[in-house]
N, C-alpha and C. Protein backbone atom coordinates (compact mmCIF):
# COMPACT_ATOMS: atom_id res chain seq x y z
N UNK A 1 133.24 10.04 61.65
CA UNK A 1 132.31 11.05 62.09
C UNK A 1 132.00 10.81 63.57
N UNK A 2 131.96 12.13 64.58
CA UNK A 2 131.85 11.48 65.65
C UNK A 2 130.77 12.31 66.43
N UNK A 3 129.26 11.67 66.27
CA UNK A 3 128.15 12.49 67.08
C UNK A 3 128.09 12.62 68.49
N UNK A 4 127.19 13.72 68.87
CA UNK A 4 127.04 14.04 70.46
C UNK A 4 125.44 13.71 70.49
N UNK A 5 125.13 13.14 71.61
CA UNK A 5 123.73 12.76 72.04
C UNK A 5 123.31 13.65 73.12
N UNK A 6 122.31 14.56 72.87
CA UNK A 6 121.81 15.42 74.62
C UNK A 6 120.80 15.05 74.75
N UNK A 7 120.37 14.26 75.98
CA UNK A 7 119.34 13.53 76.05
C UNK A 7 118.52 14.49 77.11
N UNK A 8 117.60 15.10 76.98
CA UNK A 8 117.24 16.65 77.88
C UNK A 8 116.08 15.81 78.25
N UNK A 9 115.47 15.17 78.62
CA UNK A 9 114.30 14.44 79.11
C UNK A 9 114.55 14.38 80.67
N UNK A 10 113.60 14.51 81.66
CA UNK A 10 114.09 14.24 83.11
C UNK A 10 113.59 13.01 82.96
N UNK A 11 112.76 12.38 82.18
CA UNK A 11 112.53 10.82 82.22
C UNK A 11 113.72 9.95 81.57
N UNK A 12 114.64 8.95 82.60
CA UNK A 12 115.25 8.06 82.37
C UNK A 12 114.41 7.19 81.04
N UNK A 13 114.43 7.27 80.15
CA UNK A 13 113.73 6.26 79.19
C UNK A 13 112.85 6.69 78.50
N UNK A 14 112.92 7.89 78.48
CA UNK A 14 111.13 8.26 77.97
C UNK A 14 111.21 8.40 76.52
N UNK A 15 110.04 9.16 75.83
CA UNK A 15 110.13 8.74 74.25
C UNK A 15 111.57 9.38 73.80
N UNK A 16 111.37 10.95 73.84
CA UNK A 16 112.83 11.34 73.33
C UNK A 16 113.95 10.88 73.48
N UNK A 17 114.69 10.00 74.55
CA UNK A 17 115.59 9.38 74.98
C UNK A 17 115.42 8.07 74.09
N UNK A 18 114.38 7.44 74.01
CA UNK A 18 114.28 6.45 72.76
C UNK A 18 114.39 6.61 71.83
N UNK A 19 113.96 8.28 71.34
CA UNK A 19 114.62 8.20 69.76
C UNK A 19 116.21 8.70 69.60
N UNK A 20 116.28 9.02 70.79
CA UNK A 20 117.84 9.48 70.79
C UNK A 20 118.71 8.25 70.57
N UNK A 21 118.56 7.13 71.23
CA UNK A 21 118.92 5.57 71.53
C UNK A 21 119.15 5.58 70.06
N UNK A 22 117.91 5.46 69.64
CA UNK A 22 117.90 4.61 67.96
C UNK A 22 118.74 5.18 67.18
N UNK A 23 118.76 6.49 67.38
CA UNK A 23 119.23 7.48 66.30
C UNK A 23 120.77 7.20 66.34
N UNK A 24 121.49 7.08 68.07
CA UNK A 24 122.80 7.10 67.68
C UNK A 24 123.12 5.54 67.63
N UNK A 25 122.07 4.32 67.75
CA UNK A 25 123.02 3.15 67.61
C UNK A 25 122.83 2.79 66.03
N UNK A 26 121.94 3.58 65.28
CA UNK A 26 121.84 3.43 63.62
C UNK A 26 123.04 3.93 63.35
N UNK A 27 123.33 5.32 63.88
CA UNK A 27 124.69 5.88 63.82
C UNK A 27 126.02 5.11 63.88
N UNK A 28 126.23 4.11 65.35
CA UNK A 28 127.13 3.63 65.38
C UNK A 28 126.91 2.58 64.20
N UNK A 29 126.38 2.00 63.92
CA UNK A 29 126.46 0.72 63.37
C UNK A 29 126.96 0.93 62.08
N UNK A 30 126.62 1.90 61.31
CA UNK A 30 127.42 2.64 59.82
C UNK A 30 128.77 3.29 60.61
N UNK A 31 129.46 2.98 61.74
CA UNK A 31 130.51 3.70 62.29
C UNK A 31 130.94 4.76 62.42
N UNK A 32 129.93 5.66 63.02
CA UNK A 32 130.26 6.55 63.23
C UNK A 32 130.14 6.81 65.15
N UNK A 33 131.63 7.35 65.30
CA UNK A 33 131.47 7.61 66.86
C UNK A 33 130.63 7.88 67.30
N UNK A 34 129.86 7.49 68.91
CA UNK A 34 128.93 8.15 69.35
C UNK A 34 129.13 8.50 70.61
N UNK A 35 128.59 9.43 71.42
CA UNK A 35 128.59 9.85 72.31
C UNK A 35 127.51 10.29 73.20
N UNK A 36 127.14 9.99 73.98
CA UNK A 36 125.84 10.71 74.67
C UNK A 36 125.61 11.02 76.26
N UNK A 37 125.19 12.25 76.34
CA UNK A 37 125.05 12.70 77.56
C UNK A 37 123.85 12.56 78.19
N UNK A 38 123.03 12.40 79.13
CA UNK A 38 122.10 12.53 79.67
C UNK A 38 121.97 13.87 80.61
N UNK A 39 121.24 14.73 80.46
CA UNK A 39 121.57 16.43 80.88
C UNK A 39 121.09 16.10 82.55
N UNK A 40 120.28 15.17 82.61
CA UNK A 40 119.71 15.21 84.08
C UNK A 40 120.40 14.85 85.22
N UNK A 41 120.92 13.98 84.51
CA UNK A 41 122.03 13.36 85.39
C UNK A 41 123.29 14.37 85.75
N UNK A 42 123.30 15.04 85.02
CA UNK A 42 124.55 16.17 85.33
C UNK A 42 124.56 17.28 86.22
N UNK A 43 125.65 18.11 86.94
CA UNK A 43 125.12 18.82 87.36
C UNK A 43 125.83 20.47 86.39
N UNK A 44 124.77 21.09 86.30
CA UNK A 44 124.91 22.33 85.48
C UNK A 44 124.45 23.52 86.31
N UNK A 45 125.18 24.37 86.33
CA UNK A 45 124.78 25.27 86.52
C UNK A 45 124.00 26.61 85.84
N UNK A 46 123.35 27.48 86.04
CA UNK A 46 122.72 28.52 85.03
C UNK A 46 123.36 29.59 84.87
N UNK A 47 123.54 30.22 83.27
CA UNK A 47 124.17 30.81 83.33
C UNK A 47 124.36 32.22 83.74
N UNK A 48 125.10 33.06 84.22
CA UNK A 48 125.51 33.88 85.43
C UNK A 48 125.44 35.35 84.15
N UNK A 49 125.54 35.30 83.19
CA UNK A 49 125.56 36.55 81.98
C UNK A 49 127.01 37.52 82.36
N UNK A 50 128.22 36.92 83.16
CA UNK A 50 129.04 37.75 83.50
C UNK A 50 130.30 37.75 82.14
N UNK A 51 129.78 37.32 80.85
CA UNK A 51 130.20 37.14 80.00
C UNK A 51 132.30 36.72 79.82
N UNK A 52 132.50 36.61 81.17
CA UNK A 52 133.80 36.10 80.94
C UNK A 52 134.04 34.98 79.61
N UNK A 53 133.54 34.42 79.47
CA UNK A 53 133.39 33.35 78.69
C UNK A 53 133.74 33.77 77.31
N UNK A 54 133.30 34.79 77.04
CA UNK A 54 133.83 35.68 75.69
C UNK A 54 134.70 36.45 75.32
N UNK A 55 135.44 36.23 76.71
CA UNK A 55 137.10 36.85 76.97
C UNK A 55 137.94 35.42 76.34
N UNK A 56 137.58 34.51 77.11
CA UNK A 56 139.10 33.42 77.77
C UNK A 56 138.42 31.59 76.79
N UNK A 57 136.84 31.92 76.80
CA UNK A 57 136.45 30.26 75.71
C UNK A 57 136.45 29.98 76.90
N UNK A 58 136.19 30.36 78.17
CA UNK A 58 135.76 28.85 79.42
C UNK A 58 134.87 29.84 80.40
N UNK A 59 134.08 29.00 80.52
CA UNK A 59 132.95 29.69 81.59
C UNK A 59 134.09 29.67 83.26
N UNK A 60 133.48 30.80 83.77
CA UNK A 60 134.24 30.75 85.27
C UNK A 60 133.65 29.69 86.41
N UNK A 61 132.20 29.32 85.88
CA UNK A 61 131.66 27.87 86.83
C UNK A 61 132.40 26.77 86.08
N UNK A 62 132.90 26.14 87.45
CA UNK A 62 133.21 24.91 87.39
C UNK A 62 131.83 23.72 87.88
N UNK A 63 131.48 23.25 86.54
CA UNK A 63 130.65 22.18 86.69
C UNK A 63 130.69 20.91 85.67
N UNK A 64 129.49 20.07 85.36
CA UNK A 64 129.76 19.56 84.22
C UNK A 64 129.57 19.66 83.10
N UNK A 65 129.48 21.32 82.76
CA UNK A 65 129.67 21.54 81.10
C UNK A 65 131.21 21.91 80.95
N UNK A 66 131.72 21.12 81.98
CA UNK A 66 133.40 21.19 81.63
C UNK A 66 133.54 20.05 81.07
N UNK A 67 132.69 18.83 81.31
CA UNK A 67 132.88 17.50 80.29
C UNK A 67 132.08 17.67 78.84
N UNK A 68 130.88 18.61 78.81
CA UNK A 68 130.08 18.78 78.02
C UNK A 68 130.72 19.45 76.39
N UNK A 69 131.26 20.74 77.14
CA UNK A 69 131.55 21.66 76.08
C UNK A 69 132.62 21.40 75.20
N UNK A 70 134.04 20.64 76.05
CA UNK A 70 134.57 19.72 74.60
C UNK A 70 134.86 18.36 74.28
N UNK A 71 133.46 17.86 74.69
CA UNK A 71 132.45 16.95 74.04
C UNK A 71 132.02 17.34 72.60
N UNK A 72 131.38 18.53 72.56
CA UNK A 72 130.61 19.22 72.01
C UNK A 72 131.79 19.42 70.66
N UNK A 73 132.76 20.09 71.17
CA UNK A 73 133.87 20.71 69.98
C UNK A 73 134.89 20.10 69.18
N UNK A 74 134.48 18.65 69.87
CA UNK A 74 135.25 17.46 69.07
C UNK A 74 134.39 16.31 67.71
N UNK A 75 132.63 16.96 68.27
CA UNK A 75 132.04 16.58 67.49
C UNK A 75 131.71 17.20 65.91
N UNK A 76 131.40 16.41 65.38
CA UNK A 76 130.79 16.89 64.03
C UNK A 76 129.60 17.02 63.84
N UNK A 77 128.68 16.16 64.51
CA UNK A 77 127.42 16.65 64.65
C UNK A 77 126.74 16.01 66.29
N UNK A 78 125.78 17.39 66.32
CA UNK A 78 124.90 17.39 67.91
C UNK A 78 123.55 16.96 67.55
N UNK A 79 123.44 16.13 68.40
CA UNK A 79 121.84 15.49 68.41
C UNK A 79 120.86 15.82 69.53
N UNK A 80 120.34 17.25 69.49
CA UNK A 80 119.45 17.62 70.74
C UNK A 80 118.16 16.31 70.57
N UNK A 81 117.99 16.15 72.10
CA UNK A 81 116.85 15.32 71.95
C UNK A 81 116.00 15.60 73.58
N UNK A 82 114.44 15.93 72.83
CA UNK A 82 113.94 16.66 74.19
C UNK A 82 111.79 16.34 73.84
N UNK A 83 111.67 16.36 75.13
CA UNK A 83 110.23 16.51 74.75
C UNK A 83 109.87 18.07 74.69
N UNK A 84 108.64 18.27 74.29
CA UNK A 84 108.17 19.69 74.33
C UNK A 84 107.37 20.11 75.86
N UNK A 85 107.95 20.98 76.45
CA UNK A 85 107.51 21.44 77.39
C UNK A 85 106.65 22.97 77.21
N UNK A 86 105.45 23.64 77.15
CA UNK A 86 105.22 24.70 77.10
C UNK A 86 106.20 25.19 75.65
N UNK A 87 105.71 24.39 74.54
CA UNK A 87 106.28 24.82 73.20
C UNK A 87 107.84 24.94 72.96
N UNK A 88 108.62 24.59 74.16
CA UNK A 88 110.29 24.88 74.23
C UNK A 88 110.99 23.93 74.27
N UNK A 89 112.06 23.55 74.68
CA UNK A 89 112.54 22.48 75.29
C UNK A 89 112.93 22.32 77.02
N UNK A 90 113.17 20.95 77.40
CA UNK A 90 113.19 20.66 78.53
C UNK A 90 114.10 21.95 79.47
N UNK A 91 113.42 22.12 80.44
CA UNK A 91 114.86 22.86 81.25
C UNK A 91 116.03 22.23 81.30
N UNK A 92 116.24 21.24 81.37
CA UNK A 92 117.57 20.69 81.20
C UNK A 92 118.25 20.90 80.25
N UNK A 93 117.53 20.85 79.05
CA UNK A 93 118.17 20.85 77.45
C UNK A 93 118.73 23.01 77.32
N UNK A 94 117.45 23.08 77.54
CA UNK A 94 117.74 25.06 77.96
C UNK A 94 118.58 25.40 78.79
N UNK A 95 118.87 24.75 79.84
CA UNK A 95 120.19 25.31 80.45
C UNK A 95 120.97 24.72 80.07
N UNK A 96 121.44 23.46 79.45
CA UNK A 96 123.08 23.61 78.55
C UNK A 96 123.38 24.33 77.50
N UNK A 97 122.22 24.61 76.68
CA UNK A 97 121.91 25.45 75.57
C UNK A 97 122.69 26.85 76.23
N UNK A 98 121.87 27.32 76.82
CA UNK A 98 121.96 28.41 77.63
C UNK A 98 124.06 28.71 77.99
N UNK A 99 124.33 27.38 78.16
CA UNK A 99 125.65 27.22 78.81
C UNK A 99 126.87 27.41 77.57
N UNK A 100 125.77 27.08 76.61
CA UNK A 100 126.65 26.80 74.98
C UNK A 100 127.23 28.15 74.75
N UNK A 101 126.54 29.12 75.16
CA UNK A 101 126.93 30.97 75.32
C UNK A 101 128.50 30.95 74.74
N UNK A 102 129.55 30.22 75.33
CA UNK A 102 131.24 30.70 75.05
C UNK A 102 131.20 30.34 73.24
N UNK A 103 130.43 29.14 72.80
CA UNK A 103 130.66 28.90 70.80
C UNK A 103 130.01 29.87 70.29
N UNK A 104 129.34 30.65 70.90
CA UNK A 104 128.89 32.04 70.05
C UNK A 104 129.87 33.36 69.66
N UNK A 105 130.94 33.06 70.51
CA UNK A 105 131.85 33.98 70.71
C UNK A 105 133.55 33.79 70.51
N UNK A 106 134.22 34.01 70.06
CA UNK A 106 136.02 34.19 69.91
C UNK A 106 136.21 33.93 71.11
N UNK A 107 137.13 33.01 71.81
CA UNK A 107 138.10 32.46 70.65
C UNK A 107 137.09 30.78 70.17
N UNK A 108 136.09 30.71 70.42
CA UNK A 108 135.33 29.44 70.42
C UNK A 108 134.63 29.11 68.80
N UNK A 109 134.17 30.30 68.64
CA UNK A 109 133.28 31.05 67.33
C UNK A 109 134.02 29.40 66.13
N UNK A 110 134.98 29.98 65.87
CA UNK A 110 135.78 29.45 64.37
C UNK A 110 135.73 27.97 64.95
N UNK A 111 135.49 27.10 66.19
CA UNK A 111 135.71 25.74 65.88
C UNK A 111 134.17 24.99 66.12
N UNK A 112 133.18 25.85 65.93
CA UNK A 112 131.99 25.23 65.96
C UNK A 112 131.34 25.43 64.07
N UNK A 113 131.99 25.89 63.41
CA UNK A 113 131.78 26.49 61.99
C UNK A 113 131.44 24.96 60.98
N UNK A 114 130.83 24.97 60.69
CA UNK A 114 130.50 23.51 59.93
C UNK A 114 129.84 22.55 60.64
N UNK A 115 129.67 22.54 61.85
CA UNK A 115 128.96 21.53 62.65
C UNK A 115 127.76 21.26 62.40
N UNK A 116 127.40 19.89 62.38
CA UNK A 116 125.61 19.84 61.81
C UNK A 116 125.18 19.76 63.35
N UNK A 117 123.35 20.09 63.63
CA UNK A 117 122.46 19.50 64.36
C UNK A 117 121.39 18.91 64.12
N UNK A 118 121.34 18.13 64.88
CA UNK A 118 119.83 17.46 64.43
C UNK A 118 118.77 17.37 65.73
N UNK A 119 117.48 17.80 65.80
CA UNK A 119 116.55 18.15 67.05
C UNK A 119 115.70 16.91 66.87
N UNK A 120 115.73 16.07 68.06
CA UNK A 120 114.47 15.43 68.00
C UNK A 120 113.74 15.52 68.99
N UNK A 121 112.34 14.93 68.52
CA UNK A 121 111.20 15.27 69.74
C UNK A 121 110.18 14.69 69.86
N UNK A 122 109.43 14.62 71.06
CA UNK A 122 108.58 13.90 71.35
C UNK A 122 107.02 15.00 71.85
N UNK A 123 106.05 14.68 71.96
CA UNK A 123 104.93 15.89 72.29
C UNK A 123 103.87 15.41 72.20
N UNK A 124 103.29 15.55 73.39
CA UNK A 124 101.35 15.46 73.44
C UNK A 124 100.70 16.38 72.29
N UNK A 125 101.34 17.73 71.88
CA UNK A 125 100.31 17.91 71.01
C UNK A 125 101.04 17.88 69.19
N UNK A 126 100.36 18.33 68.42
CA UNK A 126 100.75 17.45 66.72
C UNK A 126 102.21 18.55 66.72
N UNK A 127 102.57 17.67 65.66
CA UNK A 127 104.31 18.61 65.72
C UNK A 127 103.93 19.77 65.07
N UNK A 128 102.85 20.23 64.54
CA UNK A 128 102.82 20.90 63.46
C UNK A 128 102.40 22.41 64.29
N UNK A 129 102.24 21.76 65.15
CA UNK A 129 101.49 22.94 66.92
C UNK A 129 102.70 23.15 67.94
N UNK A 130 103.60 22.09 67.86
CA UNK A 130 104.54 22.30 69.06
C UNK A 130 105.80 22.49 68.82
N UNK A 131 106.11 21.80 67.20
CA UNK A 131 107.34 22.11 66.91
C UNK A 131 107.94 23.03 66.50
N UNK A 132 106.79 24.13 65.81
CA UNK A 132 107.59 25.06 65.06
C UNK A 132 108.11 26.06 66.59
N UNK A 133 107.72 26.39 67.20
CA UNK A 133 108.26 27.24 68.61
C UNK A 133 109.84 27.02 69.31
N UNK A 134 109.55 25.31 69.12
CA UNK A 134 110.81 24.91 69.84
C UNK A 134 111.83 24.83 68.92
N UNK A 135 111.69 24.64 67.42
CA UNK A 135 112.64 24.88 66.41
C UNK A 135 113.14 26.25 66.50
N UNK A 136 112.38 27.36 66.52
CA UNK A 136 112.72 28.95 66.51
C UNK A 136 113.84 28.87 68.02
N UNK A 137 113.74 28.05 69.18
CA UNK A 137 114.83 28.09 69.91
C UNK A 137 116.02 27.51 69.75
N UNK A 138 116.14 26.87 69.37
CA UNK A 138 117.59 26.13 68.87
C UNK A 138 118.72 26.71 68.30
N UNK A 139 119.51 26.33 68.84
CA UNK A 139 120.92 27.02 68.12
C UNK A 139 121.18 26.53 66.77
């Protein structure tokens, strides 16, 4: 099994990035591949809505959701991991999200089909107040 880690926090270390840590070295240790990105560190661009992407399966920006996206399509399961910002997730985590646009669509559609996710999160206020909002965003 081979997971993806999106670590959407602009804090190097912060809680979500800690539970992201735990989550995929419990992962590795029952052996399962891991992988993890840190979104901040990357550079991404936003997406442009010129929908090429739903022609050809590749966005026309060249950035680093060219390492991201088949990252993403080799995995079996994605591990968003983000604090709550204004009930959503990080801008960082929202613009790769945002970037994810080509697996919604042919020829991409059929190899994201079975993929699990799993959201984790961190938040000043109770999850029961912040999470349900940022769950309704998620792919």
């Amino acid at each position: 099994m081979k997971i993806i880690g999106l670590a959407g926090s602009p804090r190097k270390g912060g809680n979500s990035e800690l539970l992201l840590d735990a989550l995929l070295a419990g992962a590795q240790s029952r052996g399962a591949e891991v992988e993890k990105f840190t979104l901040n560190r990357l550079r991404i661009q936003g997406c442009q809505a010129c929908y090429a992407c739903t022609k050809t399966g590749r966005c026309k920006q060249r950035d680093d959701m060219d390492q991201l996206l088949p990252a993403l399509l080799t995995a079996d399961v994605w591990v968003f991991a983000t604090p709550v910002y204004w009930w959503g997730p990080s801008a960082q985590l929202k613009l790769a999200i945002d970037r994810m646009f080509p697996l919604c669509h042919p020829p991409l559609l059929d190899r994201v089909q079975g993929k699990q996710a799993v959201l984790l999160t961190a938040s000043e206020d109770k999850p029961s107040a912040a999470a349900p909002h940022l769950r309704g965003m998620m792919p």
